[in-house]
Each structure stands twice: as C-alpha cells, then as structure tokens.
C-alpha atoms as a PDB file:
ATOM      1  CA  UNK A   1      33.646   1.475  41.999  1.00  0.00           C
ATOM      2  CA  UNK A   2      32.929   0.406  38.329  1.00  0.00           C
ATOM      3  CA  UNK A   3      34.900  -3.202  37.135  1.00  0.00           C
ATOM      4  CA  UNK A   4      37.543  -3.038  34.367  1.00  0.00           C
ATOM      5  CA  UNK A   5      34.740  -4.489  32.143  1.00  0.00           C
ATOM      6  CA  UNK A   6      32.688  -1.213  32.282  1.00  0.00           C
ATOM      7  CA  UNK A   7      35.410   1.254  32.365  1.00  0.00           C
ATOM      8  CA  UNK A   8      36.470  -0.057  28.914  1.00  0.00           C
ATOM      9  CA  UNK A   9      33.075  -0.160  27.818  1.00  0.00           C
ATOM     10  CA  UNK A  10      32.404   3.440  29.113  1.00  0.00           C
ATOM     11  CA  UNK A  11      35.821   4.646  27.637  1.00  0.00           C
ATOM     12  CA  UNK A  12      35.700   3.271  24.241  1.00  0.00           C
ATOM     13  CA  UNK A  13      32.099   4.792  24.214  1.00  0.00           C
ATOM     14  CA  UNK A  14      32.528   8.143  24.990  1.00  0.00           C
ATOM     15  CA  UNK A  15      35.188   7.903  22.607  1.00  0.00           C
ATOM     16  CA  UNK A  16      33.315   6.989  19.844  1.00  0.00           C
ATOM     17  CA  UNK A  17      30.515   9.223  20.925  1.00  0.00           C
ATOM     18  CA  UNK A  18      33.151  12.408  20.272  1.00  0.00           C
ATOM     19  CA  UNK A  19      34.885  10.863  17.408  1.00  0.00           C
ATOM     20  CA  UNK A  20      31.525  10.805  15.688  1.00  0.00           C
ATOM     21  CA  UNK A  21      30.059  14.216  16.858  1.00  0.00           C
ATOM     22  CA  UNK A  22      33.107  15.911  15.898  1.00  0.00           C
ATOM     23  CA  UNK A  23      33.975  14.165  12.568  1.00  0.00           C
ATOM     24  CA  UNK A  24      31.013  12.270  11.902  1.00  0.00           C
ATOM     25  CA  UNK A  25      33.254   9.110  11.910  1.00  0.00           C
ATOM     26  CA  UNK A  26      34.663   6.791  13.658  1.00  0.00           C
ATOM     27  CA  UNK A  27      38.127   5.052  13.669  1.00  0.00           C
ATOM     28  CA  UNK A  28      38.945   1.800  13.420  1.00  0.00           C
ATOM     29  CA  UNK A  29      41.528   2.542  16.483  1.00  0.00           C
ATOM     30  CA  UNK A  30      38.321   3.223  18.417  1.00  0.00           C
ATOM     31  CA  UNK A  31      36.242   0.049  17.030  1.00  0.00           C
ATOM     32  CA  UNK A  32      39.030  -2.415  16.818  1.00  0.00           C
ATOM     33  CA  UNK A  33      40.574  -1.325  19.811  1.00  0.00           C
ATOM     34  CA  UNK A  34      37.465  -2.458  21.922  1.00  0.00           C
ATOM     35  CA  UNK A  35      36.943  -5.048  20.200  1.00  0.00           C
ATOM     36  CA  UNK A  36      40.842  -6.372  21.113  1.00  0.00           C
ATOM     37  CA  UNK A  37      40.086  -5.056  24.581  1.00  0.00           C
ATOM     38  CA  UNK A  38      36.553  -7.235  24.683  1.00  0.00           C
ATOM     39  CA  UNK A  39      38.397 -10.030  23.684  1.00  0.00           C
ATOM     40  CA  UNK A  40      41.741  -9.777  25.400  1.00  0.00           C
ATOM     41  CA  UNK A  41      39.811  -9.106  28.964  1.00  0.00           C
ATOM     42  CA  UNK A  42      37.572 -11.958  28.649  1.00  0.00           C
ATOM     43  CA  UNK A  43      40.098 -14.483  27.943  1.00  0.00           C
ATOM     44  CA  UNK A  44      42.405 -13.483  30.444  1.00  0.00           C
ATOM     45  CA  UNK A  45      39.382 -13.067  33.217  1.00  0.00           C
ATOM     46  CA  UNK A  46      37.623 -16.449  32.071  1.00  0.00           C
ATOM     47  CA  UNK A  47      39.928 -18.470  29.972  1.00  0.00           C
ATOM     48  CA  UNK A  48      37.872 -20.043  26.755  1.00  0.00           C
ATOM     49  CA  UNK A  49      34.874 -20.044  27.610  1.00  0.00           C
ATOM     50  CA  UNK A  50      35.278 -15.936  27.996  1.00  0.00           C
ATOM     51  CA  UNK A  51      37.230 -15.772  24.767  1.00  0.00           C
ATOM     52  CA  UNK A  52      34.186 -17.752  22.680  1.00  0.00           C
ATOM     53  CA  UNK A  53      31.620 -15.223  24.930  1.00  0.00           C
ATOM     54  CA  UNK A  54      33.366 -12.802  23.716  1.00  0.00           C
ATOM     55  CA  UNK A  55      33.868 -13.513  20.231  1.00  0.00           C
ATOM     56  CA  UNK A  56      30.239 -14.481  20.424  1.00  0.00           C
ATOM     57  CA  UNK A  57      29.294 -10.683  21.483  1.00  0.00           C
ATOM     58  CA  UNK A  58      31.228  -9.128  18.589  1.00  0.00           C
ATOM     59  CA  UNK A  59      29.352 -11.560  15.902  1.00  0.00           C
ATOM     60  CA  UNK A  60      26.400 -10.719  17.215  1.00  0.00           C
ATOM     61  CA  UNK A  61      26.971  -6.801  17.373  1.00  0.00           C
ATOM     62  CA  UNK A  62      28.310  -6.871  14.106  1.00  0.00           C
ATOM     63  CA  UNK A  63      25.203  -8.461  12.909  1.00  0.00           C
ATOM     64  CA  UNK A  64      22.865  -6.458  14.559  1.00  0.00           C
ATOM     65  CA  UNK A  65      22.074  -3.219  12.215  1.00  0.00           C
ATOM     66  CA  UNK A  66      24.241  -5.008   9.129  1.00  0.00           C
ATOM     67  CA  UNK A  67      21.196  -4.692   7.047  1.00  0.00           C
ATOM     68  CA  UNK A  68      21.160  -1.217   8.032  1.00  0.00           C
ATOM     69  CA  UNK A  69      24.668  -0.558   6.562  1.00  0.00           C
ATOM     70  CA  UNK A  70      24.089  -2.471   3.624  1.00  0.00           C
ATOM     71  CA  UNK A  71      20.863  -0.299   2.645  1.00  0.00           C
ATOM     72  CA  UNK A  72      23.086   2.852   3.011  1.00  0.00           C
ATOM     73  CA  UNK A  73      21.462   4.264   6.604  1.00  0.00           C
ATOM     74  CA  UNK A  74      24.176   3.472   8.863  1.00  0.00           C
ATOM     75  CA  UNK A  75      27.714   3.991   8.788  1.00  0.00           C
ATOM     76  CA  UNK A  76      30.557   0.831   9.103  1.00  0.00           C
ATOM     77  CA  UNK A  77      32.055   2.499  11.649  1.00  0.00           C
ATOM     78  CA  UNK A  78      28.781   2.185  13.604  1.00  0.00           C
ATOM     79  CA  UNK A  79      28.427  -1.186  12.722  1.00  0.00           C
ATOM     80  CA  UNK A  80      32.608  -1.859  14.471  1.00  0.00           C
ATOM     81  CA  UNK A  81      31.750   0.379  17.459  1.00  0.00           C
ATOM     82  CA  UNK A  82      28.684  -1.811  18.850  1.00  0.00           C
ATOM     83  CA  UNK A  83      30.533  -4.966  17.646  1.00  0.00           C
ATOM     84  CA  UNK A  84      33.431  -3.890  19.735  1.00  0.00           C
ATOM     85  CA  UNK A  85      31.350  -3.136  22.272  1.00  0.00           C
ATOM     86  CA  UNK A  86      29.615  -6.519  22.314  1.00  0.00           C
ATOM     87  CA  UNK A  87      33.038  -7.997  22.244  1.00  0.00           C
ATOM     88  CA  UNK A  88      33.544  -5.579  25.452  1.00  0.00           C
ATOM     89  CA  UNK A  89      30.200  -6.792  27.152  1.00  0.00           C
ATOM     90  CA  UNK A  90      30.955 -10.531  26.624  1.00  0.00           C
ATOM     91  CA  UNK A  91      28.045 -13.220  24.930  1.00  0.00           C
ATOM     92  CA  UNK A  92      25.132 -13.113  22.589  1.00  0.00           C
ATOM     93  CA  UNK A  93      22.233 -12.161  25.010  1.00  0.00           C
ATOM     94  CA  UNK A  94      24.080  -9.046  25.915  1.00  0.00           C
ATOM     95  CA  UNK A  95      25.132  -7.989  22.791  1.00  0.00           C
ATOM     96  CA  UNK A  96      21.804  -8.293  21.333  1.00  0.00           C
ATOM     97  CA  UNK A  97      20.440  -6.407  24.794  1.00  0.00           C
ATOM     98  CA  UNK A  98      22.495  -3.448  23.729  1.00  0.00           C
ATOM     99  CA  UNK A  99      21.726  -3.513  19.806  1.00  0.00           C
ATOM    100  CA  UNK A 100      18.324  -3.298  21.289  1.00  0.00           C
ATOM    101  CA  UNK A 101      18.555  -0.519  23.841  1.00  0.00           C
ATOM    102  CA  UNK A 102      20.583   1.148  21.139  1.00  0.00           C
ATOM    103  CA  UNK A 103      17.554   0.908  18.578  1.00  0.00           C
ATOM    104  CA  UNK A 104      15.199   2.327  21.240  1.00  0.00           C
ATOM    105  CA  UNK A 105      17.771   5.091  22.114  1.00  0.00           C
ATOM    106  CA  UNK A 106      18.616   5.669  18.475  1.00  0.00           C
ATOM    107  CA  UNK A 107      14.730   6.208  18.169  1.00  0.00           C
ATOM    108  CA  UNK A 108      14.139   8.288  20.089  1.00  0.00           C
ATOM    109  CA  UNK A 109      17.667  11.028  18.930  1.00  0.00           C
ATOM    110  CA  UNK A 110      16.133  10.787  15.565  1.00  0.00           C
ATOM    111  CA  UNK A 111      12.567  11.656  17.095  1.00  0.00           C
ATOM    112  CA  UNK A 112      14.195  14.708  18.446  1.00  0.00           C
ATOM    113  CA  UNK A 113      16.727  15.603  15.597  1.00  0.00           C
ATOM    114  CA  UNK A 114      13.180  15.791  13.084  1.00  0.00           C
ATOM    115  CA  UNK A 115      11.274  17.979  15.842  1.00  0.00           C
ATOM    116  CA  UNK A 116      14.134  20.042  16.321  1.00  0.00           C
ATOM    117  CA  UNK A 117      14.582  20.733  12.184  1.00  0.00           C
ATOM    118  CA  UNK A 118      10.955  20.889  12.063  1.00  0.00           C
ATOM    119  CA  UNK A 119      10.918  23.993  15.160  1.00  0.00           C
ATOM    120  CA  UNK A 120      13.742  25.510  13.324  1.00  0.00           C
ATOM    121  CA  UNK A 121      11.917  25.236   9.421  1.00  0.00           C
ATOM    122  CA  UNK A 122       8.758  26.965  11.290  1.00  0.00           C
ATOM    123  CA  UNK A 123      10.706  29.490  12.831  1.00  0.00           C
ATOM    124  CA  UNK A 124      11.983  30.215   9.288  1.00  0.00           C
ATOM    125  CA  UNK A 125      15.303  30.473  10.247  1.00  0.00           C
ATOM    126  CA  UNK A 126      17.777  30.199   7.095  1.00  0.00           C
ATOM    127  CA  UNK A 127      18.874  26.541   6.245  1.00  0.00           C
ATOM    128  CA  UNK A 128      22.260  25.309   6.767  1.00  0.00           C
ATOM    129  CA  UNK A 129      23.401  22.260   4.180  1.00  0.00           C
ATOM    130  CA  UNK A 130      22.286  19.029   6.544  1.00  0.00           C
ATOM    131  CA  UNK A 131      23.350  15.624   6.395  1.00  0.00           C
ATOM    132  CA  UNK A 132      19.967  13.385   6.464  1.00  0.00           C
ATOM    133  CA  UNK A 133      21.712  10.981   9.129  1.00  0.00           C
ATOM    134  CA  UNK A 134      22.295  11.422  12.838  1.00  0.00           C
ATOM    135  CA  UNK A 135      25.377  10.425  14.938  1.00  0.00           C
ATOM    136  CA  UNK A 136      24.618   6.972  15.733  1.00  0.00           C
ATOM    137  CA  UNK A 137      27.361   6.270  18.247  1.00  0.00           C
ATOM    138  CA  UNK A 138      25.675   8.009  21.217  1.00  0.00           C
ATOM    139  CA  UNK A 139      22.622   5.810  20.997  1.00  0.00           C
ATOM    140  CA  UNK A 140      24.917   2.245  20.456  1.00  0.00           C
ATOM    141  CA  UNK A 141      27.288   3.743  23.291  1.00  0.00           C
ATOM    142  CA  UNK A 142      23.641   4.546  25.548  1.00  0.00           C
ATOM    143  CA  UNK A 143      22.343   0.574  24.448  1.00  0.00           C
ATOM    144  CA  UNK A 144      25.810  -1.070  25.648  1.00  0.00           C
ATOM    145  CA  UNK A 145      25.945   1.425  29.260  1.00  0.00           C
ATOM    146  CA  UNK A 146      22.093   0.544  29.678  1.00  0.00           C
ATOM    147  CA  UNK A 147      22.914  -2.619  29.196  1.00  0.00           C
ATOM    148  CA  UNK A 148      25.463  -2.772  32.326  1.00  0.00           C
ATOM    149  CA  UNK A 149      23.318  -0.805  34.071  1.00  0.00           C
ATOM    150  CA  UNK A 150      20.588  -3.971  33.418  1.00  0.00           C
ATOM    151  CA  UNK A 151      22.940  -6.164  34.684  1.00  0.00           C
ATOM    152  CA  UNK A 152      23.872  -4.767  37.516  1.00  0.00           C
END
C-alpha cells in the first residue's frame, strides 16, 4: 500500500507528465497545487519541523535546473513541477536526490529523442516542423518516483 506522501507525489506527476506531452506545458494548478499539497501534508504530519522540510524541498527544487531556465533550455513550468515535487518529498537531500535522478533520466530521453530523429533523417522520411526541446516532466516526475523508490 503506497503512503499519502507518494500517492501525491505519483499523482501530481503523472499529471504533469500528460499536461506536458499533450500541450507541451504545464499549469500552475499542477505545480502549485503540489507544492500546497507538499507543504500542507508535511505540516500537518510533522508540525514545523515538516513545514521548514518542506519548504526546504521546494527551494531546493526550484533551484535545481534555474540556470537551465534562465539560459532558455528549460521551461518554468518545469522548474514549478520538481519544486512542487520537492515540496511533496519533504527536505533538501531529497529534493536534490530527485533533481539528480531527473538529470540522469532527462539524459538519457534526450539520448533517445536524437537517435530516434537521427533513424528517422536516415530513413529519409519527410520532416515534420520539430521543437528542439523534449518534454521534461517525465524525467523530473521519474527523478522524484526514483527517489521514493531509494527511500524505501
């Protein structure tokens, strides 16, 4: 049985994950509701020291692919989702543990988005108008569930 803690991380997540696939963006409902959530559940499950843990996670998630936004290759709303989801997963070491997973992750989808472009430019198949970025919300989504998973 999963905790209330992962459910919201997992829901929020898979939110974002379609929000962004479908519209490549993602609302502030989505990124400002976790981060509410994050910070609502750890105060009411451990009082102050939960709320600062999780206020904690959400600085830290916000901060952790900032310079990325501010150079133009990620979106904000990527930069809300994984600071709502640190706010979800509650303290600095495991927000950072997800921005982390979420790098590797994020990695490796843009490994396969290039190979994948690269197959279809050899096959000579017509081009379709392409964005140069990829999703990023399934890869921060992956970083905070692997990061659960971790702790587990």
């Amino acid at each position: 049985m999963i905790s209330l803690q992962e459910g919201l991380t997992l829901g929020f997540g898979a939110a974002a994950v379609v929000e962004d696939l479908r519209s490549r963006t993602i609302s502030n409902w989505t990124t400002v509701g976790a981060m509410a959530a994050g910070i609502v559940y750890h105060a009411a499950t451990s009082g102050w020291t939960g709320l600062v843990s999780s206020l904690l996670g959400l600085l830290v998630g916000f901060c952790a692919f900032l310079v990325f936004y501010l150079k133009g290759g990620m979106g904000g709303g990527d930069i809300k989702l994984m600071a709502g989801l640190g706010s979800l997963l509650g303290g600095a070491a495991a927000s950072g543990m997800a921005a982390l997973f979420a790098a590797g992750v994020g990695g490796l989808l843009a490994c396969a988005v290039l190979a994948f472009r690269w197959l279809r430019a050899f096959i000579r198949r017509p081009k379709t108008p392409e964005s140069p970025f990829i999703p990023y919300a399934p890869a921060i989504t992956a970083g905070a569930w692997l990061t659960l998973l971790a702790g587990s």
